[in-house]
PDB file of N, CA and C in Angstrom:
ATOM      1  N   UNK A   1     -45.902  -6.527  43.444  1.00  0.00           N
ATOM      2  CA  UNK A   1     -44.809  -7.389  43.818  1.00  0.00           C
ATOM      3  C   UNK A   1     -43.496  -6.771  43.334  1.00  0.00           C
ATOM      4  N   UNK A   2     -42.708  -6.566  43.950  1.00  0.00           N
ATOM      5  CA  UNK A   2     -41.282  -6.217  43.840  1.00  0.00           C
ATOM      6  C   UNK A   2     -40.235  -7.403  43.388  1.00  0.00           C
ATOM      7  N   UNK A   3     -39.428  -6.417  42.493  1.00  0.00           N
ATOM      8  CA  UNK A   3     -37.983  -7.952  41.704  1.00  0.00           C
ATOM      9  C   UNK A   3     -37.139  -6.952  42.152  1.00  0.00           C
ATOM     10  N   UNK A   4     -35.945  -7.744  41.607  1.00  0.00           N
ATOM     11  CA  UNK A   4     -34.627  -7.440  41.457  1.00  0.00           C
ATOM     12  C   UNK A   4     -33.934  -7.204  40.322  1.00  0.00           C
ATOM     13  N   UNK A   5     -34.108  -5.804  39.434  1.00  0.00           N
ATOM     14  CA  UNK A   5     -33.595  -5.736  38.652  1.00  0.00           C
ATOM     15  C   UNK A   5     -32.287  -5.216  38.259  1.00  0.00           C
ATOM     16  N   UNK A   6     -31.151  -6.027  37.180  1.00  0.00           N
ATOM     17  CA  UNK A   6     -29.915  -5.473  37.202  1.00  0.00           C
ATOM     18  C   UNK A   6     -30.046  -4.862  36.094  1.00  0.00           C
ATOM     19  N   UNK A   7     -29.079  -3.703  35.874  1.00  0.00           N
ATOM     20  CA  UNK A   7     -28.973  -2.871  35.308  1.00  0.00           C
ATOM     21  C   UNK A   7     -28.094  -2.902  34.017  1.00  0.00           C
ATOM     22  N   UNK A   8     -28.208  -4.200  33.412  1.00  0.00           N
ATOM     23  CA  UNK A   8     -26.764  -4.160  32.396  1.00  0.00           C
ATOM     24  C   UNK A   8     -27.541  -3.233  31.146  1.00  0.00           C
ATOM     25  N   UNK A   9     -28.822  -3.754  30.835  1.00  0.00           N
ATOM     26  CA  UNK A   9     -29.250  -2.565  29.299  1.00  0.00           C
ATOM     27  C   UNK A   9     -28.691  -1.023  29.498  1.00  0.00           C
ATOM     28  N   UNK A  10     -29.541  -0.521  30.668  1.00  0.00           N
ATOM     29  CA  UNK A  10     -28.835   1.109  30.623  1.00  0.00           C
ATOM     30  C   UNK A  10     -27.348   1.099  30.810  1.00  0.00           C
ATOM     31  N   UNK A  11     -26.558   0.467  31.866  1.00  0.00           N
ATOM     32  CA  UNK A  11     -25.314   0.573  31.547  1.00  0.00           C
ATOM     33  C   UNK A  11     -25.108  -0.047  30.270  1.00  0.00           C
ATOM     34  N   UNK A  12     -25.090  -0.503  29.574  1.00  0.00           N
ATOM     35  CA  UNK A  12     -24.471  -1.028  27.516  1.00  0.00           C
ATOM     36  C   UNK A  12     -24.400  -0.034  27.129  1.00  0.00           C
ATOM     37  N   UNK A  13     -26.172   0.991  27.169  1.00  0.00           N
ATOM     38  CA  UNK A  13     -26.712   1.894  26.288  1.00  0.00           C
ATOM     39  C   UNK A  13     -25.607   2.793  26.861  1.00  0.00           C
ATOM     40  N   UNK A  14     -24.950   3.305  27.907  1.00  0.00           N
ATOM     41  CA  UNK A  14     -24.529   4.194  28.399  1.00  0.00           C
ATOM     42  C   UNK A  14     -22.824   4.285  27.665  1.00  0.00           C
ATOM     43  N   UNK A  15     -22.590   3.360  27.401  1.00  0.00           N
ATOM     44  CA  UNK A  15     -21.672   2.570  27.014  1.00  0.00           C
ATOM     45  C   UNK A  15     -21.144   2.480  25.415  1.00  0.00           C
ATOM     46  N   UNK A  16     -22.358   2.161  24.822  1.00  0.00           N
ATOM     47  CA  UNK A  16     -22.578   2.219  23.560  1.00  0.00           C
ATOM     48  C   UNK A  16     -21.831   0.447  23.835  1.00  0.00           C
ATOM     49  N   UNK A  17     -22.248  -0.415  24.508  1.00  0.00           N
ATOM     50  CA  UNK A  17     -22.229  -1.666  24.256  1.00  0.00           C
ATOM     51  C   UNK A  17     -22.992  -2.978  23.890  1.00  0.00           C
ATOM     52  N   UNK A  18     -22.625  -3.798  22.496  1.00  0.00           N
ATOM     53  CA  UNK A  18     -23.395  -4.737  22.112  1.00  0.00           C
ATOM     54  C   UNK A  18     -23.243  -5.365  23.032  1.00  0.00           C
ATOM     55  N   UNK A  19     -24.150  -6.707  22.994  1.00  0.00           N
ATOM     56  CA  UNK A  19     -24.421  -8.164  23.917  1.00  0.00           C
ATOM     57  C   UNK A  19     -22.699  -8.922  23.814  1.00  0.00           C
ATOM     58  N   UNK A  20     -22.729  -8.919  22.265  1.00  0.00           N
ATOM     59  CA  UNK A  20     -21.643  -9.963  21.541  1.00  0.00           C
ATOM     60  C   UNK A  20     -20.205  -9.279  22.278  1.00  0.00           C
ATOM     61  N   UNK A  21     -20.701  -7.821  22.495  1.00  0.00           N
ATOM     62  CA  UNK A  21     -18.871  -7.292  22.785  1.00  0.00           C
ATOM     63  C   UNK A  21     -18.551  -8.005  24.602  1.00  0.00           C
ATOM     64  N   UNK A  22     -20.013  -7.195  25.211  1.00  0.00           N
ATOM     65  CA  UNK A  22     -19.958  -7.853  26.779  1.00  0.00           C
ATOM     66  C   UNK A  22     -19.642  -9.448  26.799  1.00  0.00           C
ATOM     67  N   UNK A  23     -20.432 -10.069  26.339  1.00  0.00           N
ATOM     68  CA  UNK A  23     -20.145 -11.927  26.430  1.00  0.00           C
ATOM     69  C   UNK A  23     -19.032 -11.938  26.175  1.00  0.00           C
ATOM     70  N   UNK A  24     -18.214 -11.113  25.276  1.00  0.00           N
ATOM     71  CA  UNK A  24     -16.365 -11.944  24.735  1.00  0.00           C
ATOM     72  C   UNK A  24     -16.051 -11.409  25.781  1.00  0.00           C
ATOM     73  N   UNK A  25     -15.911 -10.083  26.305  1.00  0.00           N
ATOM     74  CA  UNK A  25     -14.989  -9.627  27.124  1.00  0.00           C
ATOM     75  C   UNK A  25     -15.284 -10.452  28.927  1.00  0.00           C
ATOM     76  N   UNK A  26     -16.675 -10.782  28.840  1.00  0.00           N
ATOM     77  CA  UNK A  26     -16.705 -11.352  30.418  1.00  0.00           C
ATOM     78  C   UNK A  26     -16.403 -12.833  30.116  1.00  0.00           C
ATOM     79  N   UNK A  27     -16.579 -13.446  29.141  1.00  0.00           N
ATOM     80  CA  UNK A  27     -16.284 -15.014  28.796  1.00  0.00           C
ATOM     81  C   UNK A  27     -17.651 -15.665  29.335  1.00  0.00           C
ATOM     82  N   UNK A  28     -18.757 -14.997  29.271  1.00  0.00           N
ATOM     83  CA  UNK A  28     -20.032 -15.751  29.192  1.00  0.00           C
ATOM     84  C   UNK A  28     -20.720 -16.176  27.890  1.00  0.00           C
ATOM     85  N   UNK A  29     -21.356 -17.238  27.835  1.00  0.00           N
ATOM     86  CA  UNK A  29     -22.472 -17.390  27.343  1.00  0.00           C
ATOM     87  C   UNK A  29     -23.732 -16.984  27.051  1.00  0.00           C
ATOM     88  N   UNK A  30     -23.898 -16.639  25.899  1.00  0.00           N
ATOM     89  CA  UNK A  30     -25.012 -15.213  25.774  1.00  0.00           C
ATOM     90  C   UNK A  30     -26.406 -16.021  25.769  1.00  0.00           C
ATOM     91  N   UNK A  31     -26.739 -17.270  26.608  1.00  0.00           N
ATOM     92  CA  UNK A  31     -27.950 -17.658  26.980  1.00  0.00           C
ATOM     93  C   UNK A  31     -27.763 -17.437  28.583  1.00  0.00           C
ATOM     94  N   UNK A  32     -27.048 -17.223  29.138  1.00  0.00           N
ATOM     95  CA  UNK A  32     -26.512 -17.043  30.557  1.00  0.00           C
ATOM     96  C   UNK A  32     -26.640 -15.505  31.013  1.00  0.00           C
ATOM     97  N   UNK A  33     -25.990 -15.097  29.694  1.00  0.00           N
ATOM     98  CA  UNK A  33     -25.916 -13.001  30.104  1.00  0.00           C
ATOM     99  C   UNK A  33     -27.092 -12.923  29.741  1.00  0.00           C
ATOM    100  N   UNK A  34     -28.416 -13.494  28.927  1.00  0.00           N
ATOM    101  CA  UNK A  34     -29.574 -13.323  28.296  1.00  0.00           C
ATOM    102  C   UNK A  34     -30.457 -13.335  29.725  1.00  0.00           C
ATOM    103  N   UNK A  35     -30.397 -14.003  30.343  1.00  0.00           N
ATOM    104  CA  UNK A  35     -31.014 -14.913  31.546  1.00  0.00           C
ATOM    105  C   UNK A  35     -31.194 -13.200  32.660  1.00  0.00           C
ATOM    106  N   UNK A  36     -29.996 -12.384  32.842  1.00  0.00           N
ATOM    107  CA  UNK A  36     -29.500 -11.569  33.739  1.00  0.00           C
ATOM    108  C   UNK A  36     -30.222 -10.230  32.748  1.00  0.00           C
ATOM    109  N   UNK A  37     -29.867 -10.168  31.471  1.00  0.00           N
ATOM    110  CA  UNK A  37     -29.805  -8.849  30.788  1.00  0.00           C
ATOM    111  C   UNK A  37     -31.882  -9.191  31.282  1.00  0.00           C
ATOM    112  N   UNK A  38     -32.978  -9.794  31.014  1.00  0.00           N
ATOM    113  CA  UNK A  38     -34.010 -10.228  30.944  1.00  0.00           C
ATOM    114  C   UNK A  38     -34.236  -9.926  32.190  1.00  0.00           C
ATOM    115  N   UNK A  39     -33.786  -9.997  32.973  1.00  0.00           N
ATOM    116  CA  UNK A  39     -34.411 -10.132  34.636  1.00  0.00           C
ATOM    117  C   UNK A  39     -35.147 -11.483  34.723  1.00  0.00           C
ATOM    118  N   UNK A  40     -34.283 -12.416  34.295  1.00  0.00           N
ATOM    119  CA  UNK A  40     -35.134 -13.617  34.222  1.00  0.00           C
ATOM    120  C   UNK A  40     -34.029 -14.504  35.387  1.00  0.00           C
ATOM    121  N   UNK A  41     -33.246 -14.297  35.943  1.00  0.00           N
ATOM    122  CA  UNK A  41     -32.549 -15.247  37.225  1.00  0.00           C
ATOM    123  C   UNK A  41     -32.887 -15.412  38.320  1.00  0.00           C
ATOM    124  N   UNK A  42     -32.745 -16.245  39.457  1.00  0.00           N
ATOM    125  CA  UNK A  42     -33.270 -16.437  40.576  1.00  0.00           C
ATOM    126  C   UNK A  42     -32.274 -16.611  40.910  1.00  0.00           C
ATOM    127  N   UNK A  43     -31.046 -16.405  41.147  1.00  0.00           N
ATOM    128  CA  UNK A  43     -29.505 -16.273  41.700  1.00  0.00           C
ATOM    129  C   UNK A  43     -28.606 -15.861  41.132  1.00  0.00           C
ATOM    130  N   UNK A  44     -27.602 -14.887  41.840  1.00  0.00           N
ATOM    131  CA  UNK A  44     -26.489 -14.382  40.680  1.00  0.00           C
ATOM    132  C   UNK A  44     -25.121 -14.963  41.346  1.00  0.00           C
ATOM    133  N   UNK A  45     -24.343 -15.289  40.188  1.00  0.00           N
ATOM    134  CA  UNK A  45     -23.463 -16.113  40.187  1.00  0.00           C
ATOM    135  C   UNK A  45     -21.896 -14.917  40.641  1.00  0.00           C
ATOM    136  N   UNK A  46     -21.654 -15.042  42.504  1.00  0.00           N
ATOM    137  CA  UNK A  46     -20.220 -14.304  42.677  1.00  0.00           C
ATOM    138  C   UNK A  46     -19.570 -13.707  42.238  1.00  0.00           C
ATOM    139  N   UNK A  47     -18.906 -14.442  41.068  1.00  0.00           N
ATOM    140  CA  UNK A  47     -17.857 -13.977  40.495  1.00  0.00           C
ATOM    141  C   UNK A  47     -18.459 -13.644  38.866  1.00  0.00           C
ATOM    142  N   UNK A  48     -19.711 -13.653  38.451  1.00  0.00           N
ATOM    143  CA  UNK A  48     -19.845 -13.140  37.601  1.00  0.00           C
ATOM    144  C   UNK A  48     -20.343 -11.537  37.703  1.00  0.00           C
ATOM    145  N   UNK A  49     -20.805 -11.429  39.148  1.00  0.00           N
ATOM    146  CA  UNK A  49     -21.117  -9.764  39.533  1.00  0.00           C
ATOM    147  C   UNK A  49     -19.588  -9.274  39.933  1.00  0.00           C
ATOM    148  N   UNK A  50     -18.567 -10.011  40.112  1.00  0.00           N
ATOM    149  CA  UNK A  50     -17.525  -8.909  40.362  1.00  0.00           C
ATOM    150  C   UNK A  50     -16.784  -8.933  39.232  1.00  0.00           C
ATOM    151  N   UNK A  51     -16.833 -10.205  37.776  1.00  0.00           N
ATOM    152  CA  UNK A  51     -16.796  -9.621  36.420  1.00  0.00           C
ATOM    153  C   UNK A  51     -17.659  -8.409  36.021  1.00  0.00           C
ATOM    154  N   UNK A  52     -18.544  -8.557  36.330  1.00  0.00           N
ATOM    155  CA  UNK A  52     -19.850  -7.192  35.808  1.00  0.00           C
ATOM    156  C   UNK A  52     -18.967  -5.843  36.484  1.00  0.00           C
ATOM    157  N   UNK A  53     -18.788  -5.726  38.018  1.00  0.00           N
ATOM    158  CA  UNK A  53     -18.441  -4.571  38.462  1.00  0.00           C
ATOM    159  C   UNK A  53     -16.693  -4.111  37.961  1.00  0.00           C
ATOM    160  N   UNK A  54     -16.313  -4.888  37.850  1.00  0.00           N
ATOM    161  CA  UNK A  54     -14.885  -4.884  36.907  1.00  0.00           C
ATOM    162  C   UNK A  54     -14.859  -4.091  35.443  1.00  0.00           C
ATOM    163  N   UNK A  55     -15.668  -4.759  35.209  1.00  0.00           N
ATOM    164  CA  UNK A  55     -15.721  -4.214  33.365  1.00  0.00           C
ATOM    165  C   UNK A  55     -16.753  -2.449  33.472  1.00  0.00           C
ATOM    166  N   UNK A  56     -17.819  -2.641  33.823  1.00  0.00           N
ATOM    167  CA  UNK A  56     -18.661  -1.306  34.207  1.00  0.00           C
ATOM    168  C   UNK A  56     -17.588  -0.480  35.392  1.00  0.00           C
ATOM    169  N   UNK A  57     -16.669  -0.661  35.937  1.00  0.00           N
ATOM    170  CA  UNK A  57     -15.909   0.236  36.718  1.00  0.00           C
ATOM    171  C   UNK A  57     -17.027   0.637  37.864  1.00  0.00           C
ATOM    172  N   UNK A  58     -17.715  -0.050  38.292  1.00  0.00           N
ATOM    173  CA  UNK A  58     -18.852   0.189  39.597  1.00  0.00           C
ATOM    174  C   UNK A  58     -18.964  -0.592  40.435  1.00  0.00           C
ATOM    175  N   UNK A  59     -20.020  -0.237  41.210  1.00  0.00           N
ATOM    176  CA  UNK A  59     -19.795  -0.945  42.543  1.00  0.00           C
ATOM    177  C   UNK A  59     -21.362  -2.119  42.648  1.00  0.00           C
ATOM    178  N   UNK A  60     -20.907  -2.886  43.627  1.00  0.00           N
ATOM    179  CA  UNK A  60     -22.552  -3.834  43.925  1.00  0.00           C
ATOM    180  C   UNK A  60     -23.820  -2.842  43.472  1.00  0.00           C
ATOM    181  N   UNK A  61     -23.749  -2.209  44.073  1.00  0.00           N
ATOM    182  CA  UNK A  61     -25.165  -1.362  44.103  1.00  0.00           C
ATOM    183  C   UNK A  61     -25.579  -0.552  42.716  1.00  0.00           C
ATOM    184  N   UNK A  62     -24.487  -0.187  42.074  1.00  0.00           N
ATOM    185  CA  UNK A  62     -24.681   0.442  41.053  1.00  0.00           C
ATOM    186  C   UNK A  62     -25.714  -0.285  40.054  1.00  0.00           C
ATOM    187  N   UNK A  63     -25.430  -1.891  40.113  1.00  0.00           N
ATOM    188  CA  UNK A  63     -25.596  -2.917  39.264  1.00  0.00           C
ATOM    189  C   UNK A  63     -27.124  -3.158  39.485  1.00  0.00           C
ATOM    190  N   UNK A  64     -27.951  -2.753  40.623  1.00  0.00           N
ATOM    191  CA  UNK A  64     -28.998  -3.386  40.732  1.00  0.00           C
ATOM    192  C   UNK A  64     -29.934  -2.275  41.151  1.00  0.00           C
ATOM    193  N   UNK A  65     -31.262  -2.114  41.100  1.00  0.00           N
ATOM    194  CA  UNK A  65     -32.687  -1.410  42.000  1.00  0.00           C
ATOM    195  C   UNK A  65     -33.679  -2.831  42.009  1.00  0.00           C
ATOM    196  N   UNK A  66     -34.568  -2.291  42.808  1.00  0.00           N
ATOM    197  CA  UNK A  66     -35.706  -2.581  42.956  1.00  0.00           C
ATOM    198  C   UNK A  66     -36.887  -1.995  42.145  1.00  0.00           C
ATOM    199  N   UNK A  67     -37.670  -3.047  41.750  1.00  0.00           N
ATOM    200  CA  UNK A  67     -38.833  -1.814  41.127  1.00  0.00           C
ATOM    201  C   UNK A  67     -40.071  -2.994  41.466  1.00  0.00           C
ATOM    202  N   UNK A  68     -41.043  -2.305  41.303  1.00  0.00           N
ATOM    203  CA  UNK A  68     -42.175  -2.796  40.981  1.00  0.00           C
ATOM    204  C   UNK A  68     -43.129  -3.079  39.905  1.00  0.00           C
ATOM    205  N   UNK A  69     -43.456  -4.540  39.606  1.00  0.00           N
ATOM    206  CA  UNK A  69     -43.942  -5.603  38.945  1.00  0.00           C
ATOM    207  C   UNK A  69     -44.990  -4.645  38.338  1.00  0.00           C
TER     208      UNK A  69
END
């Protein structure tokens, strides 16, 4: 079975970014960014992927693959 996984761990690691630095700078809730960083969502919230592509300097696609379960 195939998901949808986003990519925020390797981009952080790439980054050298904590959880605590991403949540202040996007103004989320780190049970909310927990939910996304996990691959645990069943919808992503608009304007929090064009906060994500804002701050990472990337595009839709960068943010996400496919893999298998």
């Amino acid at each position: 079975m195939k998901y949808l996984h986003i990519r925020l761990e390797e981009l952080m690691k790439e980054r050298g970014l904590t959880k605590k630095k991403v949540c202040s700078a996007l103004e989320v809730e780190r049970t909310n960014f927990n939910r996304y960083y996990r691959d645990e969502f069943q919808r992503i919230d608009a304007n929090f992927l064009l906060k994500l592509c804002e701050y990472f300097d990337c595009e839709v696609g960068d943010l996400f693959e496919i893999r298998e379960q």
